[in-house]
Protein backbone atom coordinates (compact mmCIF):
# COMPACT_ATOMS: atom_id res chain seq x y z
CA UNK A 1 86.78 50.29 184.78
CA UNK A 2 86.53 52.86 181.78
CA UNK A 3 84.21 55.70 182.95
CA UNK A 4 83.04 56.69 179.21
CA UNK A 5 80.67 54.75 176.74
CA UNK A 6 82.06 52.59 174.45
CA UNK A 7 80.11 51.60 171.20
CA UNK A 8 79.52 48.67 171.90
CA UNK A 9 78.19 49.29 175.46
CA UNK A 10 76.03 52.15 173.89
CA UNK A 11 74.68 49.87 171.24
CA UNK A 12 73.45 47.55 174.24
CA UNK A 13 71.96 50.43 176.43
CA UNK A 14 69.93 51.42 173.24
CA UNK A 15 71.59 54.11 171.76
CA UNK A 16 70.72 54.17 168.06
CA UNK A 17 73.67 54.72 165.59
CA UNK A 18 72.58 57.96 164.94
CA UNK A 19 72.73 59.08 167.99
CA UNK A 20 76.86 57.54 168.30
CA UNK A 21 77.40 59.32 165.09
CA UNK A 22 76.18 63.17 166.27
CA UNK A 23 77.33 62.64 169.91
CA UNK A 24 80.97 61.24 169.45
CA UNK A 25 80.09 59.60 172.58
CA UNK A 26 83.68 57.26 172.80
CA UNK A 27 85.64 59.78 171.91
CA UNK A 28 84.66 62.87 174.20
CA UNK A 29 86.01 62.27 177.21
CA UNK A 30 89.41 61.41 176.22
CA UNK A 31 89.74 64.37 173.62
CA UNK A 32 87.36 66.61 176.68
CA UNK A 33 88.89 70.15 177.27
CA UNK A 34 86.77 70.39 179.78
CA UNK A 35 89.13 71.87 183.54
CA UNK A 36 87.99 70.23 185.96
CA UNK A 37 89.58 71.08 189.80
CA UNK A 38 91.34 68.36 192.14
CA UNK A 39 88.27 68.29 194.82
CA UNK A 40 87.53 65.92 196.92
CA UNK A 41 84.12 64.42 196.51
CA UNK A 42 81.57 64.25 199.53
CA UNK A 43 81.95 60.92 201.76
CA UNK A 44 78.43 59.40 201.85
CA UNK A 45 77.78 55.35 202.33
CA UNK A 46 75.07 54.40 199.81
CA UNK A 47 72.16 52.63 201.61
CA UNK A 48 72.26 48.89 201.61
CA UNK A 49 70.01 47.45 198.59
CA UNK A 50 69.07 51.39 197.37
CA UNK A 51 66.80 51.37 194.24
CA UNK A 52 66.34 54.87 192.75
CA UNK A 53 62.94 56.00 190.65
CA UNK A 54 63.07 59.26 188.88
CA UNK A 55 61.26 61.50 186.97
CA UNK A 56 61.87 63.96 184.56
CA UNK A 57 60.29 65.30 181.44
CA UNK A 58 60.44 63.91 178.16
CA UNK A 59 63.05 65.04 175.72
CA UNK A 60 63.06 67.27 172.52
CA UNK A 61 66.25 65.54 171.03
CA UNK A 62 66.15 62.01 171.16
CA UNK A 63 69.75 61.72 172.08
CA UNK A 64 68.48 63.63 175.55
CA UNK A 65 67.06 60.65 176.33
CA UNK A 66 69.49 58.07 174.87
CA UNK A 67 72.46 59.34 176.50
CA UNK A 68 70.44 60.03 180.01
CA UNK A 69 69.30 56.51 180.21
CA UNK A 70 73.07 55.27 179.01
CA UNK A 71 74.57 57.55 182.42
CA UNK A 72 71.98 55.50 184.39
CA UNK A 73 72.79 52.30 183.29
CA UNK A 74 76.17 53.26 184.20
CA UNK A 75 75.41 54.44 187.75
CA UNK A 76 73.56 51.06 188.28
CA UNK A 77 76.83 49.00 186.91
CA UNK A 78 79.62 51.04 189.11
CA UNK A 79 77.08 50.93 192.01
CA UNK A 80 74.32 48.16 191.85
CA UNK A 81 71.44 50.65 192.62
CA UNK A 82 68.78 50.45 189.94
CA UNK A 83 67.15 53.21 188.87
CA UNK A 84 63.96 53.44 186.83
CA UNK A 85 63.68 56.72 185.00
CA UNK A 86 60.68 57.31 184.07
CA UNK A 87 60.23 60.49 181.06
CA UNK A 88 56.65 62.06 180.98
CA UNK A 89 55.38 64.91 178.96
CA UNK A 90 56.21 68.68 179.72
CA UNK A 91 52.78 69.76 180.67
CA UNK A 92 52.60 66.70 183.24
CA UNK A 93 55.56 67.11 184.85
CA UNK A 94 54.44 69.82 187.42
CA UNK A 95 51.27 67.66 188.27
CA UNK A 96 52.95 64.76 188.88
CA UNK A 97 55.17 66.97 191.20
CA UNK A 98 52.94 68.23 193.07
CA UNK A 99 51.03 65.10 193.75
CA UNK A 100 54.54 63.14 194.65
CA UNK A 101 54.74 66.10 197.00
CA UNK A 102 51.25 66.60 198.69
CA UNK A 103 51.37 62.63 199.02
CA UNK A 104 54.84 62.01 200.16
CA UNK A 105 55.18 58.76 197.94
CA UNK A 106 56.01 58.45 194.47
CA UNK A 107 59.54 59.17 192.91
CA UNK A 108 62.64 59.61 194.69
CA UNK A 109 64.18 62.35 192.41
CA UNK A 110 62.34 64.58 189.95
CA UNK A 111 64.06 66.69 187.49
CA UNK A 112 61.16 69.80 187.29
CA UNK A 113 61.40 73.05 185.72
CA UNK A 114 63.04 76.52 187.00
CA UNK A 115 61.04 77.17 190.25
CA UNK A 116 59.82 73.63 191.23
CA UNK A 117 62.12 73.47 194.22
CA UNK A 118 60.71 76.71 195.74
CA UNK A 119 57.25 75.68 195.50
CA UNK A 120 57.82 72.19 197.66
CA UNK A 121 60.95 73.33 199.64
CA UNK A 122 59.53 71.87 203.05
CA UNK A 123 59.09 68.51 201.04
CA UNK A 124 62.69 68.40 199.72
CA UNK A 125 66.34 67.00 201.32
CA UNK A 126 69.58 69.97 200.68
CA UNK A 127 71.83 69.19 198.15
CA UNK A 128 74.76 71.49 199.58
CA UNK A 129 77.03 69.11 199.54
CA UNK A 130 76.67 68.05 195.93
CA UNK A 131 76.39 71.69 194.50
CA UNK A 132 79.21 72.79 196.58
CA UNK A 133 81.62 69.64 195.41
CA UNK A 134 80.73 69.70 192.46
CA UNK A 135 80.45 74.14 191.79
CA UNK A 136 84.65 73.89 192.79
CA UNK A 137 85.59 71.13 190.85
CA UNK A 138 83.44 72.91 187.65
CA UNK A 139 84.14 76.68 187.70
CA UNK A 140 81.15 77.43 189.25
CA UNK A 141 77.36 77.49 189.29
CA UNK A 142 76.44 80.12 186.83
CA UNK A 143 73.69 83.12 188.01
CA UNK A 144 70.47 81.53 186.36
CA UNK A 145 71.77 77.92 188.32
CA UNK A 146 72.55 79.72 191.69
CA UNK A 147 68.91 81.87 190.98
CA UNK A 148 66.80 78.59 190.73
CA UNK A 149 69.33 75.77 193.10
CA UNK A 150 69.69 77.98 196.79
CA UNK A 151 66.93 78.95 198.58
CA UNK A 152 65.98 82.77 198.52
CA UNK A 153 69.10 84.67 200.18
CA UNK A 154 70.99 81.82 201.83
CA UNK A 155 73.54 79.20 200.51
CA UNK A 156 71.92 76.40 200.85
CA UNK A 157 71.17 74.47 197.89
CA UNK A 158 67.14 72.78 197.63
CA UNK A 159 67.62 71.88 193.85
CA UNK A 160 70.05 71.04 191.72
CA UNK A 161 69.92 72.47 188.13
CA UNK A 162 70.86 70.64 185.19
CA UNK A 163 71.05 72.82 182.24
CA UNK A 164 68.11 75.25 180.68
CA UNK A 165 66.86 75.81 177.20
CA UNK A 166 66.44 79.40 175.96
CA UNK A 167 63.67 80.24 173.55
CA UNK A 168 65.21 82.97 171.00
CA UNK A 169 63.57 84.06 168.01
CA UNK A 170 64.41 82.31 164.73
CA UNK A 171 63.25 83.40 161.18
CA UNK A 172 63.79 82.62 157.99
CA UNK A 173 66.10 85.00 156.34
CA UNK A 174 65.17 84.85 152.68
CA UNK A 175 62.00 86.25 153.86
CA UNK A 176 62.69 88.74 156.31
CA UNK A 177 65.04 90.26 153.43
CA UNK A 178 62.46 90.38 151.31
CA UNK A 179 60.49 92.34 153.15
CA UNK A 180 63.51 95.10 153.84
CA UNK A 181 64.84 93.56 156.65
CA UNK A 182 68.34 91.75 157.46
CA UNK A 183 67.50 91.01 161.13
CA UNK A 184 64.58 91.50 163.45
CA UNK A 185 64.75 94.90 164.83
CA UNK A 186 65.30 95.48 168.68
CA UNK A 187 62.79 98.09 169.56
CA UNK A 188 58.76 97.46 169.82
CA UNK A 189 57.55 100.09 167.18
CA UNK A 190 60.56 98.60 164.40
CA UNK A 191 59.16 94.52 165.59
CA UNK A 192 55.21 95.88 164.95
CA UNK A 193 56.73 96.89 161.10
CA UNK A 194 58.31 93.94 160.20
CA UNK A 195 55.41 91.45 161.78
CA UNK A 196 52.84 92.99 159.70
CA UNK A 197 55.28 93.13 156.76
CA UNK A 198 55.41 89.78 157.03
CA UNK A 199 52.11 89.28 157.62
CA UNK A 200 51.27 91.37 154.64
CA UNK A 201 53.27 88.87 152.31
CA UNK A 202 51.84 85.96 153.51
CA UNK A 203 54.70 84.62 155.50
CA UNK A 204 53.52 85.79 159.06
CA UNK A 205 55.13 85.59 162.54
CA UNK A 206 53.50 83.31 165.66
CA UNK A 207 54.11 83.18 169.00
CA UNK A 208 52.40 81.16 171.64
CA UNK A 209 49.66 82.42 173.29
CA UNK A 210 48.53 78.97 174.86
CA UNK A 211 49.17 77.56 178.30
CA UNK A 212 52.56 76.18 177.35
CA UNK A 213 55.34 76.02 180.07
CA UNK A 214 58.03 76.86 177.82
CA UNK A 215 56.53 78.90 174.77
CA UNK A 216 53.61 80.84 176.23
CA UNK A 217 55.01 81.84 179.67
CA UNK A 218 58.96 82.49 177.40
CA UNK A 219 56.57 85.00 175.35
CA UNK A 220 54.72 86.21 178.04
CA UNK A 221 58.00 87.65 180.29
CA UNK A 222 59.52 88.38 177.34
CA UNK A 223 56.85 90.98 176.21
CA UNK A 224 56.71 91.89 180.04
CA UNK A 225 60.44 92.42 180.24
CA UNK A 226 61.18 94.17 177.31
CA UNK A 227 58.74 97.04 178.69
CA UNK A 228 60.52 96.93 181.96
CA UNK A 229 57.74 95.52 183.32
CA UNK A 230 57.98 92.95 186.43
CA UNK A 231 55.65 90.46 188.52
CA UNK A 232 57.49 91.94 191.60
CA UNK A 233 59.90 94.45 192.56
CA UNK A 234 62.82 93.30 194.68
CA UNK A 235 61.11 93.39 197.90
CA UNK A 236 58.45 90.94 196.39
CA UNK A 237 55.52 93.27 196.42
CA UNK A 238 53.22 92.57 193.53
CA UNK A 239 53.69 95.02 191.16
CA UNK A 240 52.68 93.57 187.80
CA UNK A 241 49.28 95.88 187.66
CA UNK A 242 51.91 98.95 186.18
CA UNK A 243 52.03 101.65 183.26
CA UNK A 244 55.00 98.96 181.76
CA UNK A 245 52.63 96.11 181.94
CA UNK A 246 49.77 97.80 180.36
CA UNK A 247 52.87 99.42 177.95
CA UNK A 248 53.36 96.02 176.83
CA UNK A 249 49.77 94.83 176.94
CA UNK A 250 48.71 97.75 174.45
CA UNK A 251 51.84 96.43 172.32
CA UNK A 252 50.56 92.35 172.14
CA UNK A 253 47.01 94.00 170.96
CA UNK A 254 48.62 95.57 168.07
CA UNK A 255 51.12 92.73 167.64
CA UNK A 256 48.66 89.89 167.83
CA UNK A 257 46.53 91.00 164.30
CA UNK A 258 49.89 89.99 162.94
CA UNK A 259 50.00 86.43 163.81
CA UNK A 260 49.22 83.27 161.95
CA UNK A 261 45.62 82.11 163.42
CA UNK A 262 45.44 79.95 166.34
CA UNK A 263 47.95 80.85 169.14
CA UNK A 264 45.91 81.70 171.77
CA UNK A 265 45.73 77.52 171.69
CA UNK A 266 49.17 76.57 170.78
CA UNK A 267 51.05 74.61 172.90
CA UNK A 268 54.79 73.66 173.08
CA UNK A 269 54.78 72.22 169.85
CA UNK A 270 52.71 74.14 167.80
CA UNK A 271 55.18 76.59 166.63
CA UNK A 272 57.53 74.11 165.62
CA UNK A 273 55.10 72.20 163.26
CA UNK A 274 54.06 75.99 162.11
CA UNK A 275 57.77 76.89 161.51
CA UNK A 276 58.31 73.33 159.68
CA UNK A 277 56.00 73.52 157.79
CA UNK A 278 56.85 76.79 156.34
CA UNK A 279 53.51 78.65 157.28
CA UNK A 280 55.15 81.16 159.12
CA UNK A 281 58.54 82.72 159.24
CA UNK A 282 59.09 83.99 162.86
CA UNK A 283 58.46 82.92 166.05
CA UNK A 284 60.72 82.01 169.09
CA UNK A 285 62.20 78.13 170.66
CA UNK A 286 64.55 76.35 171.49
CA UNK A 287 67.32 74.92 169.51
CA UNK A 288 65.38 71.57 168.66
CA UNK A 289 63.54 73.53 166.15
CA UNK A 290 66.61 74.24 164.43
CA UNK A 291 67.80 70.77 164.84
CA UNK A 292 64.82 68.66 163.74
CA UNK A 293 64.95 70.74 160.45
CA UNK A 294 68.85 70.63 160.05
CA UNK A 295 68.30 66.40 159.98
CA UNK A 296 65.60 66.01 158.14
CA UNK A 297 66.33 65.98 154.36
CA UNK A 298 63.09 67.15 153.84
CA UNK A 299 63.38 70.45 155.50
CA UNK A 300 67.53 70.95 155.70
CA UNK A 301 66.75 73.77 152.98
CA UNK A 302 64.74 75.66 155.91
CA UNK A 303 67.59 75.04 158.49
CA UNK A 304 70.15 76.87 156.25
CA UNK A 305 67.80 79.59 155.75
CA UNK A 306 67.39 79.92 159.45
CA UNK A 307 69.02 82.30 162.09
CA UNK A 308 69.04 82.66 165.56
CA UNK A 309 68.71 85.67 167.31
CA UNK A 310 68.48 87.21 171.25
CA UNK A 311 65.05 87.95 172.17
CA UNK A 312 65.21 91.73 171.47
CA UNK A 313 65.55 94.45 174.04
CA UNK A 314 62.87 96.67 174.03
CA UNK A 315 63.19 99.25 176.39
CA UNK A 316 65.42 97.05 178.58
CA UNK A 317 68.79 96.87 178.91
CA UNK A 318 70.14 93.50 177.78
CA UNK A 319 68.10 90.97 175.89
CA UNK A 320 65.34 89.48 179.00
CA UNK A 321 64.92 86.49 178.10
CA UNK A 322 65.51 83.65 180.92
CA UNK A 323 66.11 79.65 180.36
CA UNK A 324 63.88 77.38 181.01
CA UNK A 325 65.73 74.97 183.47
CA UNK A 326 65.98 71.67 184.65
CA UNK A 327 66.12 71.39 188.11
CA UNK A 328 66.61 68.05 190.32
CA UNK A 329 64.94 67.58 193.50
CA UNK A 330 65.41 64.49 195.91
CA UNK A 331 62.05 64.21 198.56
CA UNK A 332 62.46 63.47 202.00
CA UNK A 333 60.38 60.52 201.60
CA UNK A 334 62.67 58.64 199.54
CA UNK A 335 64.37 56.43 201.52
CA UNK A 336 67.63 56.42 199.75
CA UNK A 337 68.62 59.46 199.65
CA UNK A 338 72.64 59.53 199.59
CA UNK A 339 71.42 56.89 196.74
CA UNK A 340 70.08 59.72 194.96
CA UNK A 341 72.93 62.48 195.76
CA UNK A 342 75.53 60.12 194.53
CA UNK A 343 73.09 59.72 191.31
CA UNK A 344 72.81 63.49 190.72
CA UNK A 345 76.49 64.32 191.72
CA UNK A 346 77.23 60.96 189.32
CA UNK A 347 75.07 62.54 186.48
CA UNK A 348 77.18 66.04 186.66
CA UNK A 349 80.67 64.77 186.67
CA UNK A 350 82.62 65.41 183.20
CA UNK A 351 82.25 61.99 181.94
CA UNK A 352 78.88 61.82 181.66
CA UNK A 353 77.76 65.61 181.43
CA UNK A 354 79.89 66.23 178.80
CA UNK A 355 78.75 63.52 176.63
CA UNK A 356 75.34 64.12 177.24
CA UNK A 357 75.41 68.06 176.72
CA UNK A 358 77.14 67.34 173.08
CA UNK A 359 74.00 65.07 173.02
CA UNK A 360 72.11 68.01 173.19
CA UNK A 361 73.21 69.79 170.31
CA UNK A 362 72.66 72.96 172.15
CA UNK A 363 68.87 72.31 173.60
CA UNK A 364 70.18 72.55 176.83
CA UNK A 365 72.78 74.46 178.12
CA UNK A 366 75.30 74.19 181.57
CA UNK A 367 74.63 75.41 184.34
CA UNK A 368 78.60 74.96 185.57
CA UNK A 369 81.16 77.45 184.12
CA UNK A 370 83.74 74.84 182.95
CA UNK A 371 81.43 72.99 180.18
CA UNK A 372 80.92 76.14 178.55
CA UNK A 373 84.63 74.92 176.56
CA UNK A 374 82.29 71.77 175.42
CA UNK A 375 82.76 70.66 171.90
CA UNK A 376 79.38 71.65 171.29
CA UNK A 377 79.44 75.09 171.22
CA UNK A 378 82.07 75.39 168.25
CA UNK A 379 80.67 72.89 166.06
CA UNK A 380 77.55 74.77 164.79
CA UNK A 381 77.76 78.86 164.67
CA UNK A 382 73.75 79.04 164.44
CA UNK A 383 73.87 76.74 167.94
CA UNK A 384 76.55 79.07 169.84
CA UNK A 385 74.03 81.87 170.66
CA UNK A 386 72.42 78.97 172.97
CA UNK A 387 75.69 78.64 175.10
CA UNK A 388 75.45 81.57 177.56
CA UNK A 389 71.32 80.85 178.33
CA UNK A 390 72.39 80.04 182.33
CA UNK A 391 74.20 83.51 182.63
CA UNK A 392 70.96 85.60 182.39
CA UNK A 393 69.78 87.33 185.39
CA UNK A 394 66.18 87.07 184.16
CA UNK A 395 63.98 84.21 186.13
CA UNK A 396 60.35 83.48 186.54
CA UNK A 397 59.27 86.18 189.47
CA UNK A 398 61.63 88.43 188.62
CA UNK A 399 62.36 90.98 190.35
CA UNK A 400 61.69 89.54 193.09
CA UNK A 401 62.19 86.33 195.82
CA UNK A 402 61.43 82.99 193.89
CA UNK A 403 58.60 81.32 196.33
CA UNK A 404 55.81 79.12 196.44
CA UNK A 405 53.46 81.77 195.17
CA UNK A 406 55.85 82.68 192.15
CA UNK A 407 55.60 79.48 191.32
CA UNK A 408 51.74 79.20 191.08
CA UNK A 409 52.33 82.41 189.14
CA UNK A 410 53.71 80.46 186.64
CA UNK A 411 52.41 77.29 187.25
CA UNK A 412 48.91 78.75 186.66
CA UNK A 413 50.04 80.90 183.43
CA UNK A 414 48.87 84.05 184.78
CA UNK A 415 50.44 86.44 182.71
CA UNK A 416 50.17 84.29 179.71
CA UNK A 417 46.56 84.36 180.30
CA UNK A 418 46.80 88.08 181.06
CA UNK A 419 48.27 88.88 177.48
CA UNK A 420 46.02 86.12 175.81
CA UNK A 421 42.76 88.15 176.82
CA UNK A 422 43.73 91.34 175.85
CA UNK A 423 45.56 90.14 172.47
CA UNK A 424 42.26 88.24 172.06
CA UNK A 425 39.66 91.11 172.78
CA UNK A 426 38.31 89.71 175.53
CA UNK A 427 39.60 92.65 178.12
CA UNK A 428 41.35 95.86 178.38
CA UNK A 429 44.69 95.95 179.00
CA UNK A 430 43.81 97.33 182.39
CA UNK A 431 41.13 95.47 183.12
CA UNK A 432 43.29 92.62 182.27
CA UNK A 433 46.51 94.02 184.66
CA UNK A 434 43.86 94.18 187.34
CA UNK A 435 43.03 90.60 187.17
CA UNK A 436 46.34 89.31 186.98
CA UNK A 437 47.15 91.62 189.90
CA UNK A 438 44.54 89.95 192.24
CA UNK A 439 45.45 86.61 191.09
CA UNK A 440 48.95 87.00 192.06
CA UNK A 441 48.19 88.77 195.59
CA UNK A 442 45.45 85.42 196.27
CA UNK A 443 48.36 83.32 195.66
CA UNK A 444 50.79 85.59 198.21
CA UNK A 445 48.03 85.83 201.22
CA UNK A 446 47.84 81.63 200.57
CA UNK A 447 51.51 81.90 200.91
CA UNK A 448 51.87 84.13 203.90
CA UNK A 449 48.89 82.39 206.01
CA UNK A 450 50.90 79.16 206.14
């Protein structure tokens, strides 16, 4: 039996032609550079008459989901387990979790974001064996994938990640220049200049200052980061109520004056239809940004005038910017669950990880050291910058142990909230640092009284 997608089986799984066209999808896997290492796979005995139900959230590119549901199929015809994947929206995803886990019914597998894992961990089966087959046979789980798949200092894997989306800046050239500029600057004082430059001309940055999982908490560590700020230091001691954090607070409040009106509401999307429609010229996502206005004839003129850049350093060292990252979990109440390794460990094999990261066109990025040689980081040179995402060192809780509690940290957009109400004028920056402080230590004491 062939192991990738031919047309004509894509056609029938409901891949559009489009989608054929930008993902090569027949011809990867035999023209795949992709080294893969002669390991021999766990031995597990799928469960007589297994169905599967999964959920993950909903996709940015449609050939995310096209390709995803085309691996399935596949799984189901080389197995005979059905599985129903179900794709709900980003700001759902970690209630649905949590009721699936407080209820201990619901979905086999769910494919949550960065953290998820920690927060349930007594709720979820190890997936050792699967990260371990399938980290030798793939180079190796990179640092962001190890961060987010073991539990806190121990090798045993509670999640398995699937690739993470980083959320650099991008901004329209023509303008920056314009305004003296070639490149946003990497220090605070030289990013205050050019934001009210732009500002000035009428072509003003935005960033998210709304409870969104990916833009608003991604602009939130960012500004915390680049200050050398940190929720915790490495013993996991809250430390966020700091000189750096009110540092960067004092920086939003001059920043924020800056920004098109609106953010403290934006969600995931808002920036994108901001960007698209050409109301302002900076702000920071994913690649899908890039790549709904690079296929839309309407708005290819604003992808070529487009660049990508590293979230800047600040004060920091390297560029702190983390990925936001899919992450698999399979419950202990399923009751198939070497049903749903064999899915997972299916779903990460070359030839249908490969295909599917292509899919991508860069919106997510591996979390395994050998795809990095995938076909789609060479085909674009604005879409390369996305490629190294899972090697950062920066994660949600950083400095410190990844927990339940960090997760409600983020989960609750704390330190969103936190810049939001000093940006907004509705605190100091240390009355603001104080809150956020005794928010996070409620959520610790919960934690430590279990």
């Amino acid at each position: 039996m062939r192991n990738d997608i031919t047309r004509r089986d894509a056609l029938a799984l409901g891949l559009s032609a489009a989608t054929l066209a930008a993902t090569g999808a027949a011809a990867q896997t035999q023209s795949s550079t992709i080294k893969a290492a002669d390991v021999p796979a766990p031995k597990r005995d799928i469960e007589k008459g297994a169905s599967l139900r999964m959920l993950r959230p909903v996709r940015f590119v449609q050939a995310d989901e096209d390709v995803f549901r085309a691996n399935a199929a596949k799984f189901t015809k080389e197995t005979g387990v059905e599985i129903k994947v179900d794709f709900v929206g980003w700001e759902d995803i970690n209630q649905q979790t949590a009721v699936t886990a407080n209820s201990g019914a619901g979905p086999d597998i769910i494919i949550g974001f960065s953290d998820a894992p920690h927060i349930y961990i007594d709720k979820l089966i190890e997936l050792t064996d699967v990260a371990d087959y399938v980290g030798k046979k793939y180079g190796g789980w990179l640092p962001l994938a190890q961060r987010y798949g073991k539990k806190n200092k121990s090798d045993a894997w509670i999640g398995l990640p699937f690739g993470a989306t980083a959320g650099p800046l991008i901004y329209r050239k023509s303008i920056l220049q314009s305004v003296g500029f070639d490149k946003v600057p990497e220090d605070h004082a030289g990013i205050l200049d050019l934001c009210q430059k732009l500002h000035k001309a009428g072509k003003p940055a935005g960033f998210a200052l709304g409870n969104a999982k990916g833009d608003g908490n991604g602009f939130a560590n960012w500004a915390l980061w680049s200050h050398n700020g940190s929720l915790l230091d490495e013993e996991g001691n809250v430390v966020i109520n700091s000189k750096e954090t009110i540092a960067a607070l004092n920086w939003v409040k001059q920043l924020y004056p800056t920004f098109i009106a609106g953010t403290p509401s934006w969600n995931d999307v808002s920036n994108n239809r901001a960007y698209s429609s050409q109301e302002i010229s900076l702000t920071a996502n994913g690649v899908s940004l890039y790549f709904s206005l690079k296929n839309d004839p309407a708005t290819k003129a604003i992808a070529e005038d487009s660049e990508h850049q590293l979230l800047p350093k600040g004060v920091a060292k390297i560029s702190p910017m983390a990925g936001l990252t899919l992450n698999a979990m399979v419950f202990k109440h399923s009751q198939y669950p070497n049903a749903a390794k064999a899915f997972l460990q299916y779903m990460l094999e070359k030839d249908q990880y490969e295909p599917w990261l292509n899919a991508n066109s860069g919106y997510w990025s591996q979390p395994l050291a050998a795809y990095a040689e995938a076909a789609v980081w060479s085909q674009d040179p604005k879409v390369k910058l996305f490629k190294d995402t899972m090697n950062s060192t920066y994660y949600d809780g950083y400095k410190g142990p990844i927990s339940t509690a960090t997760g409600a940290v983020s989960a609750d957009y704390v330190l969103i909230q936190m810049f939001a109400s000093v940006a907004t004028g509705a605190a100091t920056p240390e009355a603001a640092a104080a809150e956020a402080e005794q928010r996070c230590k409620r959520y610790f004491r919960r934690q430590a009284a279990k």
